[in-house]
PDB file of N, CA and C in Angstrom:
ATOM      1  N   UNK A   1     -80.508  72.659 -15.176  1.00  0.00           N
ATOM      2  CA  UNK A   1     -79.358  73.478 -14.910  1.00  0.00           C
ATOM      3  C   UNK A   1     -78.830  74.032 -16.218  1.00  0.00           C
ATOM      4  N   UNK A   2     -78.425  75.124 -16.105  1.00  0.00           N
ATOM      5  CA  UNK A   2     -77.902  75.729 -17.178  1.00  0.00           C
ATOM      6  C   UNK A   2     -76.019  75.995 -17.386  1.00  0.00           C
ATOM      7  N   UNK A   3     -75.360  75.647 -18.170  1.00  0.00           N
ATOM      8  CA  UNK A   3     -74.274  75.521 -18.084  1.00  0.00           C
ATOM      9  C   UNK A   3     -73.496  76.827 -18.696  1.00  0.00           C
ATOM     10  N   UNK A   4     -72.521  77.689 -18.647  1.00  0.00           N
ATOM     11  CA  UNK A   4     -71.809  78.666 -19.187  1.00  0.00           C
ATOM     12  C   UNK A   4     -69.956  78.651 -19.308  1.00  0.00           C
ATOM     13  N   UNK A   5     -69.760  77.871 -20.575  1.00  0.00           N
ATOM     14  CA  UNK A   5     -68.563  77.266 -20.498  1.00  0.00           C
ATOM     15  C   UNK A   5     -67.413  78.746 -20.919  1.00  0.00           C
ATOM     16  N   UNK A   6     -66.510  79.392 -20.769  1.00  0.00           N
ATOM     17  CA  UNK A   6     -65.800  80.450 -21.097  1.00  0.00           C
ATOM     18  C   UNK A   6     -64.776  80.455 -21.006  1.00  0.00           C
ATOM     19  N   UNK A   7     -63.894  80.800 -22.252  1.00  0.00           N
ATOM     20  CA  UNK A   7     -62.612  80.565 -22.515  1.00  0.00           C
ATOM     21  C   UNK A   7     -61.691  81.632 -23.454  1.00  0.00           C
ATOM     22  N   UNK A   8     -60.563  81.917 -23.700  1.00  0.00           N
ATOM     23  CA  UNK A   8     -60.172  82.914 -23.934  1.00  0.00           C
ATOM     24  C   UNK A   8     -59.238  82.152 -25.778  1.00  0.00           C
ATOM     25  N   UNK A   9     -59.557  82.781 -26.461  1.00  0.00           N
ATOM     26  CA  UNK A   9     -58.922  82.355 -28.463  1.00  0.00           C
ATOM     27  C   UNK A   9     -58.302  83.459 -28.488  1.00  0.00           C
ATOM     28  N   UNK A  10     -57.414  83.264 -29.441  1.00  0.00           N
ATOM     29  CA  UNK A  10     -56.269  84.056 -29.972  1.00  0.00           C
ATOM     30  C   UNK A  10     -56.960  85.000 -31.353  1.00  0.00           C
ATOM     31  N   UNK A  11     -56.783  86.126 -31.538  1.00  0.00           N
ATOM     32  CA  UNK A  11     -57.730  86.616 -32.643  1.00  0.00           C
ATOM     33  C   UNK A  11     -57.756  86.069 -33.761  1.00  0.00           C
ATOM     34  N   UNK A  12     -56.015  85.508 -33.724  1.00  0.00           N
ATOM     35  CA  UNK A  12     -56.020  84.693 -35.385  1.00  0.00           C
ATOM     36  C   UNK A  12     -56.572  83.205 -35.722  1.00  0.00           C
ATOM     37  N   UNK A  13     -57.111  82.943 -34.162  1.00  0.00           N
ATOM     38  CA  UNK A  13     -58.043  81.476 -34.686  1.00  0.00           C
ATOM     39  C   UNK A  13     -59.418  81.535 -34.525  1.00  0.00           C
ATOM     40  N   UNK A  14     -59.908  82.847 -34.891  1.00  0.00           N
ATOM     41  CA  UNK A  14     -61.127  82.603 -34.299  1.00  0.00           C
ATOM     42  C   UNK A  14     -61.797  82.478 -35.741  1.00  0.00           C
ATOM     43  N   UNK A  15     -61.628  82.055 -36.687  1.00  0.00           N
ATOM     44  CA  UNK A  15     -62.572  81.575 -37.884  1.00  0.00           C
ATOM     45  C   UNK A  15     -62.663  80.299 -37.456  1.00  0.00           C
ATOM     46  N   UNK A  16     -61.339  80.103 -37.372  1.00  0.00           N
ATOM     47  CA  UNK A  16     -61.191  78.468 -37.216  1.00  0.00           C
ATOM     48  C   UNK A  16     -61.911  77.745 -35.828  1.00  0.00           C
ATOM     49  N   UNK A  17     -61.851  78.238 -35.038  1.00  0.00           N
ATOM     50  CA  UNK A  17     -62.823  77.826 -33.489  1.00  0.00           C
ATOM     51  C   UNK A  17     -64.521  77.987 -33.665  1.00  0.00           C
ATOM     52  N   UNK A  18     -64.603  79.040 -34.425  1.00  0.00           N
ATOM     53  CA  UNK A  18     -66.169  79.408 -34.590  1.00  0.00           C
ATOM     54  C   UNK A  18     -66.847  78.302 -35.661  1.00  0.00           C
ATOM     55  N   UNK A  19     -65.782  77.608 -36.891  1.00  0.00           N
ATOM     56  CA  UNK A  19     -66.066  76.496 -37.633  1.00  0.00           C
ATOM     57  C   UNK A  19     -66.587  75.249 -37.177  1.00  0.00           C
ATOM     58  N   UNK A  20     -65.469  75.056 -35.960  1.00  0.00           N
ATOM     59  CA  UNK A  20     -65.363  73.914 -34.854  1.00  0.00           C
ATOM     60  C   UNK A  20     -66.549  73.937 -34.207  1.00  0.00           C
ATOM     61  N   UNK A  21     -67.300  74.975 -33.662  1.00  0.00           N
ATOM     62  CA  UNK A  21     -68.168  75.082 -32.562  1.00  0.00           C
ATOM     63  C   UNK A  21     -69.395  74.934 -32.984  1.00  0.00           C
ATOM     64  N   UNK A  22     -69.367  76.246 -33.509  1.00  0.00           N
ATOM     65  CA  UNK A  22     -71.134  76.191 -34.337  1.00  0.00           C
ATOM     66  C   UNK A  22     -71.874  74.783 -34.963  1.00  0.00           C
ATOM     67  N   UNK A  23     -70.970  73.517 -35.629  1.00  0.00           N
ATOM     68  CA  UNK A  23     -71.551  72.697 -36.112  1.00  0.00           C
ATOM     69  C   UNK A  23     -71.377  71.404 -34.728  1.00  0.00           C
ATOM     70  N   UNK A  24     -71.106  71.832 -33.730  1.00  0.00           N
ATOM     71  CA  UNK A  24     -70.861  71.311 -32.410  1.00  0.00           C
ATOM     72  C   UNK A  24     -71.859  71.307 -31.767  1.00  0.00           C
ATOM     73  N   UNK A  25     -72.475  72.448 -31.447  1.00  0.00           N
ATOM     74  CA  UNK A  25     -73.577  73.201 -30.787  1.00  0.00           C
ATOM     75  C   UNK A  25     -74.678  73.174 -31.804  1.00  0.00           C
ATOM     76  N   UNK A  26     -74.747  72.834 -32.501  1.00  0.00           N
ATOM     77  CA  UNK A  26     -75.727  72.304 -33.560  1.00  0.00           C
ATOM     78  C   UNK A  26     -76.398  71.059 -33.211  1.00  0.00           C
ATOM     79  N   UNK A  27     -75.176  70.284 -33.189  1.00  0.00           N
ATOM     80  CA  UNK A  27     -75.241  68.232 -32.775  1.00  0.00           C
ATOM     81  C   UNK A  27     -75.748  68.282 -31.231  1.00  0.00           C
ATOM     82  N   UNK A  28     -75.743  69.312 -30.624  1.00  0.00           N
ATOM     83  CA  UNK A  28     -75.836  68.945 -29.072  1.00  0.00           C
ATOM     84  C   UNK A  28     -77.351  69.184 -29.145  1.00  0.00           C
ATOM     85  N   UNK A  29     -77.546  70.684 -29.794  1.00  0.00           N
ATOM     86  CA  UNK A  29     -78.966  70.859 -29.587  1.00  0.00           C
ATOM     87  C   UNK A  29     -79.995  69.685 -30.350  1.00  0.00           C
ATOM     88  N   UNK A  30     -79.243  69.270 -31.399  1.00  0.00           N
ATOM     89  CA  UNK A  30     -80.384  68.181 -32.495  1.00  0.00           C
ATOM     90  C   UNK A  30     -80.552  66.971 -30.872  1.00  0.00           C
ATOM     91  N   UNK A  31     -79.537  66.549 -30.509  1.00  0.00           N
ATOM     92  CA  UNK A  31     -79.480  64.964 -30.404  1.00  0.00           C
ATOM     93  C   UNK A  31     -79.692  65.406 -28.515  1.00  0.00           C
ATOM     94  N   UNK A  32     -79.767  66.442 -27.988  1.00  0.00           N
ATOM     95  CA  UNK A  32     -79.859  66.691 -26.445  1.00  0.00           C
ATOM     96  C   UNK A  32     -81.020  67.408 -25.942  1.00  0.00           C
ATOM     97  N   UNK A  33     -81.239  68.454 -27.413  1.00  0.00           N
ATOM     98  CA  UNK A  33     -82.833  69.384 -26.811  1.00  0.00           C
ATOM     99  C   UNK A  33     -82.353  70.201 -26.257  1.00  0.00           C
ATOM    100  N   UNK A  34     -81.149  70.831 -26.162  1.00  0.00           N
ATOM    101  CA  UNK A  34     -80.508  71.744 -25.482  1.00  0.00           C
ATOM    102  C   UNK A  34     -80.698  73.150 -26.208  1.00  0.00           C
ATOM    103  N   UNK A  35     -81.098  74.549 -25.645  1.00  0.00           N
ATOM    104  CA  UNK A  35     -80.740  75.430 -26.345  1.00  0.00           C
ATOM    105  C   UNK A  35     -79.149  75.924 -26.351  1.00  0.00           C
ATOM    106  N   UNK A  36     -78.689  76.102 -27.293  1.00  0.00           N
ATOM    107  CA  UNK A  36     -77.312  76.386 -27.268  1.00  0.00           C
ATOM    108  C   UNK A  36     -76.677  78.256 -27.644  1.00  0.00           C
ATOM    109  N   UNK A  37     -76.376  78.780 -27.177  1.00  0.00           N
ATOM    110  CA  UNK A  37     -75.327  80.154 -27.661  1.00  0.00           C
ATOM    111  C   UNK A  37     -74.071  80.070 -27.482  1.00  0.00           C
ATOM    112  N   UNK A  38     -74.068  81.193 -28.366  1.00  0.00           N
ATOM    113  CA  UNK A  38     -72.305  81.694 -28.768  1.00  0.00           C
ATOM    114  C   UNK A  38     -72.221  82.858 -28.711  1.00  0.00           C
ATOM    115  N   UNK A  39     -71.086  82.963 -27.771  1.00  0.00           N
ATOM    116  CA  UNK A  39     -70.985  84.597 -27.246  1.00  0.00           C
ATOM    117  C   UNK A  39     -69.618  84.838 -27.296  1.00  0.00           C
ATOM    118  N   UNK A  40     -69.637  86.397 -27.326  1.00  0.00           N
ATOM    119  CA  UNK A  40     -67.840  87.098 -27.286  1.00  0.00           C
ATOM    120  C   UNK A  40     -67.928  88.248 -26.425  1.00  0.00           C
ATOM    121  N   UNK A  41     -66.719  88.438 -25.532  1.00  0.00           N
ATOM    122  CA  UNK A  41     -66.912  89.652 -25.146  1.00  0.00           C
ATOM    123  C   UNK A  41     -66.661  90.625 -26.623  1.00  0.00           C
ATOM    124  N   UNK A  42     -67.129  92.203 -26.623  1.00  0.00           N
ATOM    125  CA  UNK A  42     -66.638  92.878 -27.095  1.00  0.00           C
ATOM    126  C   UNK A  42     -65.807  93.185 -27.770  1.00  0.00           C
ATOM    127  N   UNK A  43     -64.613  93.326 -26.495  1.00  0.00           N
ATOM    128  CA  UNK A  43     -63.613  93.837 -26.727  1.00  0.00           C
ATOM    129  C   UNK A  43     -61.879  92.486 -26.511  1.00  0.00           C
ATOM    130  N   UNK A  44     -61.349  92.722 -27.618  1.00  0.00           N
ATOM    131  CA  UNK A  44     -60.079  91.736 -26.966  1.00  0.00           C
ATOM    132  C   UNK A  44     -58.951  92.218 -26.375  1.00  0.00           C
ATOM    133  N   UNK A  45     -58.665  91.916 -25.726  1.00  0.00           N
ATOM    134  CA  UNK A  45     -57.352  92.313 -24.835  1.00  0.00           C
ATOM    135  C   UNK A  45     -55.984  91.336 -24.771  1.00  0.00           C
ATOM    136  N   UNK A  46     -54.433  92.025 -25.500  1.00  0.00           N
ATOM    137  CA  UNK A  46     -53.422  91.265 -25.530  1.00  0.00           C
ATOM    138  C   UNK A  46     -53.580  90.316 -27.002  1.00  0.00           C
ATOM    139  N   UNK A  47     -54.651  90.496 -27.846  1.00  0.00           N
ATOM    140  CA  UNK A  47     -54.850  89.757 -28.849  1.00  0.00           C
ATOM    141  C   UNK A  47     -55.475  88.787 -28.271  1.00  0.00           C
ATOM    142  N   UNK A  48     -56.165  88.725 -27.538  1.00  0.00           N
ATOM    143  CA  UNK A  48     -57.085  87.389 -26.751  1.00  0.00           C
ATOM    144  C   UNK A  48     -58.938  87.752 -26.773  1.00  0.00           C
ATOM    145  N   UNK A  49     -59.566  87.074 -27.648  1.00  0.00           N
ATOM    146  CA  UNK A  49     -60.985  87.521 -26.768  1.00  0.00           C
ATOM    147  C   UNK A  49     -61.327  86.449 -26.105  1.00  0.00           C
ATOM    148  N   UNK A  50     -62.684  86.637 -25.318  1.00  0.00           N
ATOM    149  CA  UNK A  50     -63.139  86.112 -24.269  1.00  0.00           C
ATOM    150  C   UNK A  50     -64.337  85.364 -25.296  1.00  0.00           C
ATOM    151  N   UNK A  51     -64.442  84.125 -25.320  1.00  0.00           N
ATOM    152  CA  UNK A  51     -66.047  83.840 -25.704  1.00  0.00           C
ATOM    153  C   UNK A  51     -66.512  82.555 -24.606  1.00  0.00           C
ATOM    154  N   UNK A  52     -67.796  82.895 -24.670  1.00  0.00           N
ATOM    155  CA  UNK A  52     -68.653  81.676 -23.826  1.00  0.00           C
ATOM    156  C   UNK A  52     -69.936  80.979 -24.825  1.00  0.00           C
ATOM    157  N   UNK A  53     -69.789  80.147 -24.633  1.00  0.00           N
ATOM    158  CA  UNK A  53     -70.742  78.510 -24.364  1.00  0.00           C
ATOM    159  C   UNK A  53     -72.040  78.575 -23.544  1.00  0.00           C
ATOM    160  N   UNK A  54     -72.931  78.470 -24.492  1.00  0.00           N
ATOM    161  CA  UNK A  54     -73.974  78.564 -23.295  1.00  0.00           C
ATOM    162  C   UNK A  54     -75.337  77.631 -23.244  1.00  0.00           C
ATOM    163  N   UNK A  55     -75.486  76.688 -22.209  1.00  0.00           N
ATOM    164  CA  UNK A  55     -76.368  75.628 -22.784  1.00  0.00           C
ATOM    165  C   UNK A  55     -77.594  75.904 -22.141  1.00  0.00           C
ATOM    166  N   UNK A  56     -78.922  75.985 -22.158  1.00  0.00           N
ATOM    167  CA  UNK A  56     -80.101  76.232 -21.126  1.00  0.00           C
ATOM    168  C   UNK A  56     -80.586  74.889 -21.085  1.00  0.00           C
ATOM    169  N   UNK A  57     -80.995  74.556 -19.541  1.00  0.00           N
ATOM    170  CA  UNK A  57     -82.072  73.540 -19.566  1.00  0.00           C
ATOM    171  C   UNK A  57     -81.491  72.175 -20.012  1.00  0.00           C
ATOM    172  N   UNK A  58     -80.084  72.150 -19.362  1.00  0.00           N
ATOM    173  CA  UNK A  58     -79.447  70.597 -19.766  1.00  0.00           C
ATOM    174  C   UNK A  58     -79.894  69.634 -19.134  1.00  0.00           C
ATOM    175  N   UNK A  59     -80.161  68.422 -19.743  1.00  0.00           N
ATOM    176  CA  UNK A  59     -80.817  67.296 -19.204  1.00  0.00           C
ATOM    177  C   UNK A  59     -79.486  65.979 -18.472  1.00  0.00           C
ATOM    178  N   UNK A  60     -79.861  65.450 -17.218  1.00  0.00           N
ATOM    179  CA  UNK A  60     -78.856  64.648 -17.032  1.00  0.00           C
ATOM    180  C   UNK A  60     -77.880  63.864 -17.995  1.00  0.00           C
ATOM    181  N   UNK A  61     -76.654  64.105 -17.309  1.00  0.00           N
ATOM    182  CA  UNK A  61     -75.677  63.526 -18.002  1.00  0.00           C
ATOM    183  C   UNK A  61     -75.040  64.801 -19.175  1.00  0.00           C
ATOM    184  N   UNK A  62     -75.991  65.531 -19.434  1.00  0.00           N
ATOM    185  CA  UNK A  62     -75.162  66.377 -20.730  1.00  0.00           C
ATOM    186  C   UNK A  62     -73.403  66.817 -20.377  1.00  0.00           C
ATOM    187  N   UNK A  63     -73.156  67.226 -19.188  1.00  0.00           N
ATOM    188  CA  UNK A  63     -71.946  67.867 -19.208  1.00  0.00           C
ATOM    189  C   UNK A  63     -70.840  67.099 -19.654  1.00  0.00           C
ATOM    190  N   UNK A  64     -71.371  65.224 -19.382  1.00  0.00           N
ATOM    191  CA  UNK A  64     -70.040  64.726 -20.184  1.00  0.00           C
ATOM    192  C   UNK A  64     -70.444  64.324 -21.522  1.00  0.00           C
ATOM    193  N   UNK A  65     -71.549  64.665 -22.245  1.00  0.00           N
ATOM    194  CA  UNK A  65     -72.068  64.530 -23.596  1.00  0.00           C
ATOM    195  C   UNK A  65     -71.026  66.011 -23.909  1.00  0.00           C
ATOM    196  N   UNK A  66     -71.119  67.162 -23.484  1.00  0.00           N
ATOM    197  CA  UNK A  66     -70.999  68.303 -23.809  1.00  0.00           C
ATOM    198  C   UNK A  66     -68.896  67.829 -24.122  1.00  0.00           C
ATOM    199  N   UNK A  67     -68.508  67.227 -22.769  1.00  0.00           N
ATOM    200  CA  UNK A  67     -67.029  67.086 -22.853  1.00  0.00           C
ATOM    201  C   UNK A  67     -66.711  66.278 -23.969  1.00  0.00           C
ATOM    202  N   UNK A  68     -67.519  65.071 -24.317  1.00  0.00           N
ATOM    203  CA  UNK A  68     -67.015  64.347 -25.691  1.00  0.00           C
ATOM    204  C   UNK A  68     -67.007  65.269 -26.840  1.00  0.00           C
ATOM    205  N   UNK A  69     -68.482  65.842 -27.148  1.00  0.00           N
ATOM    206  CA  UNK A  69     -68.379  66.932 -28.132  1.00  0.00           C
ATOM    207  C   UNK A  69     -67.278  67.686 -28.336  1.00  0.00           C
ATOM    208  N   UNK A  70     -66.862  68.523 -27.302  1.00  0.00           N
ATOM    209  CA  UNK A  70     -65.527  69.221 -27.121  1.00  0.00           C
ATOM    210  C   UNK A  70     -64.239  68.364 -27.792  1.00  0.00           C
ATOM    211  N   UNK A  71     -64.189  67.224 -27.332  1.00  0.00           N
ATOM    212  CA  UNK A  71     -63.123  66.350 -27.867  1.00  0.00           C
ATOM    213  C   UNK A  71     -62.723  66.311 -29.082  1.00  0.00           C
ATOM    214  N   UNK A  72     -64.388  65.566 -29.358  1.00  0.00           N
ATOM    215  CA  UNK A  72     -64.017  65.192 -30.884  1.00  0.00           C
ATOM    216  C   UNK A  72     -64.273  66.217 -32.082  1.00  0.00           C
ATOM    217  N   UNK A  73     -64.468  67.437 -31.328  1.00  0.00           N
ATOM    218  CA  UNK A  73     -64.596  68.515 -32.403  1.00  0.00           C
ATOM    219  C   UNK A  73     -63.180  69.293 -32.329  1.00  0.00           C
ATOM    220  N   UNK A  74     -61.986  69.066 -31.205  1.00  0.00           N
ATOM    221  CA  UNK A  74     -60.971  69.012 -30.957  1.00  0.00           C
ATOM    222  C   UNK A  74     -60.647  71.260 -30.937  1.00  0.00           C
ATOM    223  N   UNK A  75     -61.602  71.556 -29.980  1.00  0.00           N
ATOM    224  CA  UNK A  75     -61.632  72.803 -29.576  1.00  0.00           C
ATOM    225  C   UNK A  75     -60.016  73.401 -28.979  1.00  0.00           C
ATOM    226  N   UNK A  76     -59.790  72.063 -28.668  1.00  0.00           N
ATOM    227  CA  UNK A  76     -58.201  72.942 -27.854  1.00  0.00           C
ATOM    228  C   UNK A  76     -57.168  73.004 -28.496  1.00  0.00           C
ATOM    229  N   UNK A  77     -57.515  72.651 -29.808  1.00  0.00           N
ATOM    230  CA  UNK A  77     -56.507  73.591 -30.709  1.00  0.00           C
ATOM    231  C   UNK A  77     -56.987  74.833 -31.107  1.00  0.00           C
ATOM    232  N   UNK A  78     -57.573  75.293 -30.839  1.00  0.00           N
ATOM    233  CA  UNK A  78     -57.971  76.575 -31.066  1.00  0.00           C
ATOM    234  C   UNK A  78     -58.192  77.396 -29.518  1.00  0.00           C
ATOM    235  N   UNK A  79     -58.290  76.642 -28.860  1.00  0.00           N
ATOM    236  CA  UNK A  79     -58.639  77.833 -27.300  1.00  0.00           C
ATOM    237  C   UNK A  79     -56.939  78.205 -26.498  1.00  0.00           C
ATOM    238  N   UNK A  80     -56.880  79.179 -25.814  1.00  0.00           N
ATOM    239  CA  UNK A  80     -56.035  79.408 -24.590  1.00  0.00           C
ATOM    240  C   UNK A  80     -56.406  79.381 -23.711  1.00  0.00           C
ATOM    241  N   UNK A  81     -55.467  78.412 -23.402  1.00  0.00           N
ATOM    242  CA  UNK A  81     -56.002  78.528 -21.403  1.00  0.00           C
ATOM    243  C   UNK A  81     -56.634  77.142 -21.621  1.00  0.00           C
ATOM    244  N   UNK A  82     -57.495  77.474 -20.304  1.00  0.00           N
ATOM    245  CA  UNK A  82     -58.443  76.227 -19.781  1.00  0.00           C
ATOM    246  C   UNK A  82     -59.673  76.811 -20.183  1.00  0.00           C
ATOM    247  N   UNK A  83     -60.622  75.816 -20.710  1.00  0.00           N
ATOM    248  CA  UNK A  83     -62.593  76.195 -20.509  1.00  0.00           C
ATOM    249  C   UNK A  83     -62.723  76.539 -19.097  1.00  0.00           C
ATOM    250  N   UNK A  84     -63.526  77.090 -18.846  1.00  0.00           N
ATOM    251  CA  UNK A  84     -64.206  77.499 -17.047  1.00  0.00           C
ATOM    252  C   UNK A  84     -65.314  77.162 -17.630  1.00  0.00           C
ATOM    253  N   UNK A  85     -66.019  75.659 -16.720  1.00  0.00           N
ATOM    254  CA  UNK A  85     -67.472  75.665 -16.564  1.00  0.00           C
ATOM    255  C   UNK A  85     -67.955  76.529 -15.201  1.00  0.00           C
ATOM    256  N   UNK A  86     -69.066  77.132 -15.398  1.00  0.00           N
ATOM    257  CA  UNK A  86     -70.476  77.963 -14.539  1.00  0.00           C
ATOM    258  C   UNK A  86     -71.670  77.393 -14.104  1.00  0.00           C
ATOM    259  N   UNK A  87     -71.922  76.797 -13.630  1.00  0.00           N
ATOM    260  CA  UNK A  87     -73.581  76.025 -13.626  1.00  0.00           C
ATOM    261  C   UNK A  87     -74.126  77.496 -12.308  1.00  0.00           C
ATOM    262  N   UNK A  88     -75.367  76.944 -13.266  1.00  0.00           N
ATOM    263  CA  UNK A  88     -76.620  78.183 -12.636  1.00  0.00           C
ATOM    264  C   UNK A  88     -77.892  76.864 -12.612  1.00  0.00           C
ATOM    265  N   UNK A  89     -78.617  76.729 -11.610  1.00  0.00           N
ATOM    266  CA  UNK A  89     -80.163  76.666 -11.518  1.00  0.00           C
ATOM    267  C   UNK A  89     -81.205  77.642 -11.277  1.00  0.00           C
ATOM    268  N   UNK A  90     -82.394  77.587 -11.835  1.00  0.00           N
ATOM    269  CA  UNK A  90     -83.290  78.651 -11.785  1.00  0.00           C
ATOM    270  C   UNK A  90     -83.411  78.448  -9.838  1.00  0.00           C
ATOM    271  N   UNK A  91     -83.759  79.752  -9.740  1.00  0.00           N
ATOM    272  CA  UNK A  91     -84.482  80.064  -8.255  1.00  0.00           C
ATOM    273  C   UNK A  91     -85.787  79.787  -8.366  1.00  0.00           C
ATOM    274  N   UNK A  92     -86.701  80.292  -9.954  1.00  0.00           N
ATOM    275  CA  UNK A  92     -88.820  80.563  -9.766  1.00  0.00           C
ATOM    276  C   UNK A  92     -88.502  79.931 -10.998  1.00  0.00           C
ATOM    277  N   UNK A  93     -89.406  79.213 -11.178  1.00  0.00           N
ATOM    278  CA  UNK A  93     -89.493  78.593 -12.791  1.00  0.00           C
ATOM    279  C   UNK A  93     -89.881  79.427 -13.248  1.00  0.00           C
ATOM    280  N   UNK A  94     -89.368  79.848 -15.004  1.00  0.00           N
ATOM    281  CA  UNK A  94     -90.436  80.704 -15.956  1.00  0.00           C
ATOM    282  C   UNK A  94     -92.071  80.463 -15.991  1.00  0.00           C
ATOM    283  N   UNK A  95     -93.056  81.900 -15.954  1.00  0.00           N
ATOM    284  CA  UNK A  95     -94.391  81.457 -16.409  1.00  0.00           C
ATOM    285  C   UNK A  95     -94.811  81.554 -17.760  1.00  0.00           C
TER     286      UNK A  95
END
C-alpha cells in the first residue's frame, strides 16, 4: 500500500519543516525500504502551501513507524491544520 500524507505550512516555516522532514524521510527509507517523496503544490494560497508525504510500497506496520517518526521529528510545530492520510493499493502489479 502506498501512503500520501498532506498538510498545509505557513510560508514562513517552510525552511524549517523541510529541515524536519527530509532527514525524517531519509530514516524511514534507510531502516523501512520505503521509497519516500516530497511534494508542494505550486501555488500558496492565504500564505499557506499545500505539501504531501509520499511513501510507495509500505511494509506492515509502517503507518505507526511513519507516526513515531512524525513525533519525534516534532512536524507539528511547523504544520497547520491536521496531516490527511490517503492510502492507495495497486489494482495490476507493475511489469
Amino acid at each position: 500500500m502506498d501512503l500520501y500524507i498532506y498538510y498545509q505550512v505557513k510560508d514562513a516555516d517552510t525552511a524549517s519543516l523541510r529541515a524536519a522532514v527530509v532527514p525524517m524521510q531519509a530514516e524511514l527509507a534507510r531502516s523501512h525500504g520505503v521509497a519516500c517523496q516530497l511534494k508542494r503544490r505550486p501555488e500558496a494560497r492565504d500564505g499557506l502551501q499545500t505539501w504531501m508525504e509520499v511513501y510507495a510500497a509500505t511494509p506492515a506496520g509502517f503507518a505507526a513507524a511513519l507516526d513515531n517518526a512524525v513525533e519525534r521529528a516534532g512536524l507539528s510545530a511547523w504544520t497547520s491544520g491536521a496531516r490527511h492520510t490517503e492510502v492507495f493499493t495497486d489494482l495490476e502489479p507493475c511489469v
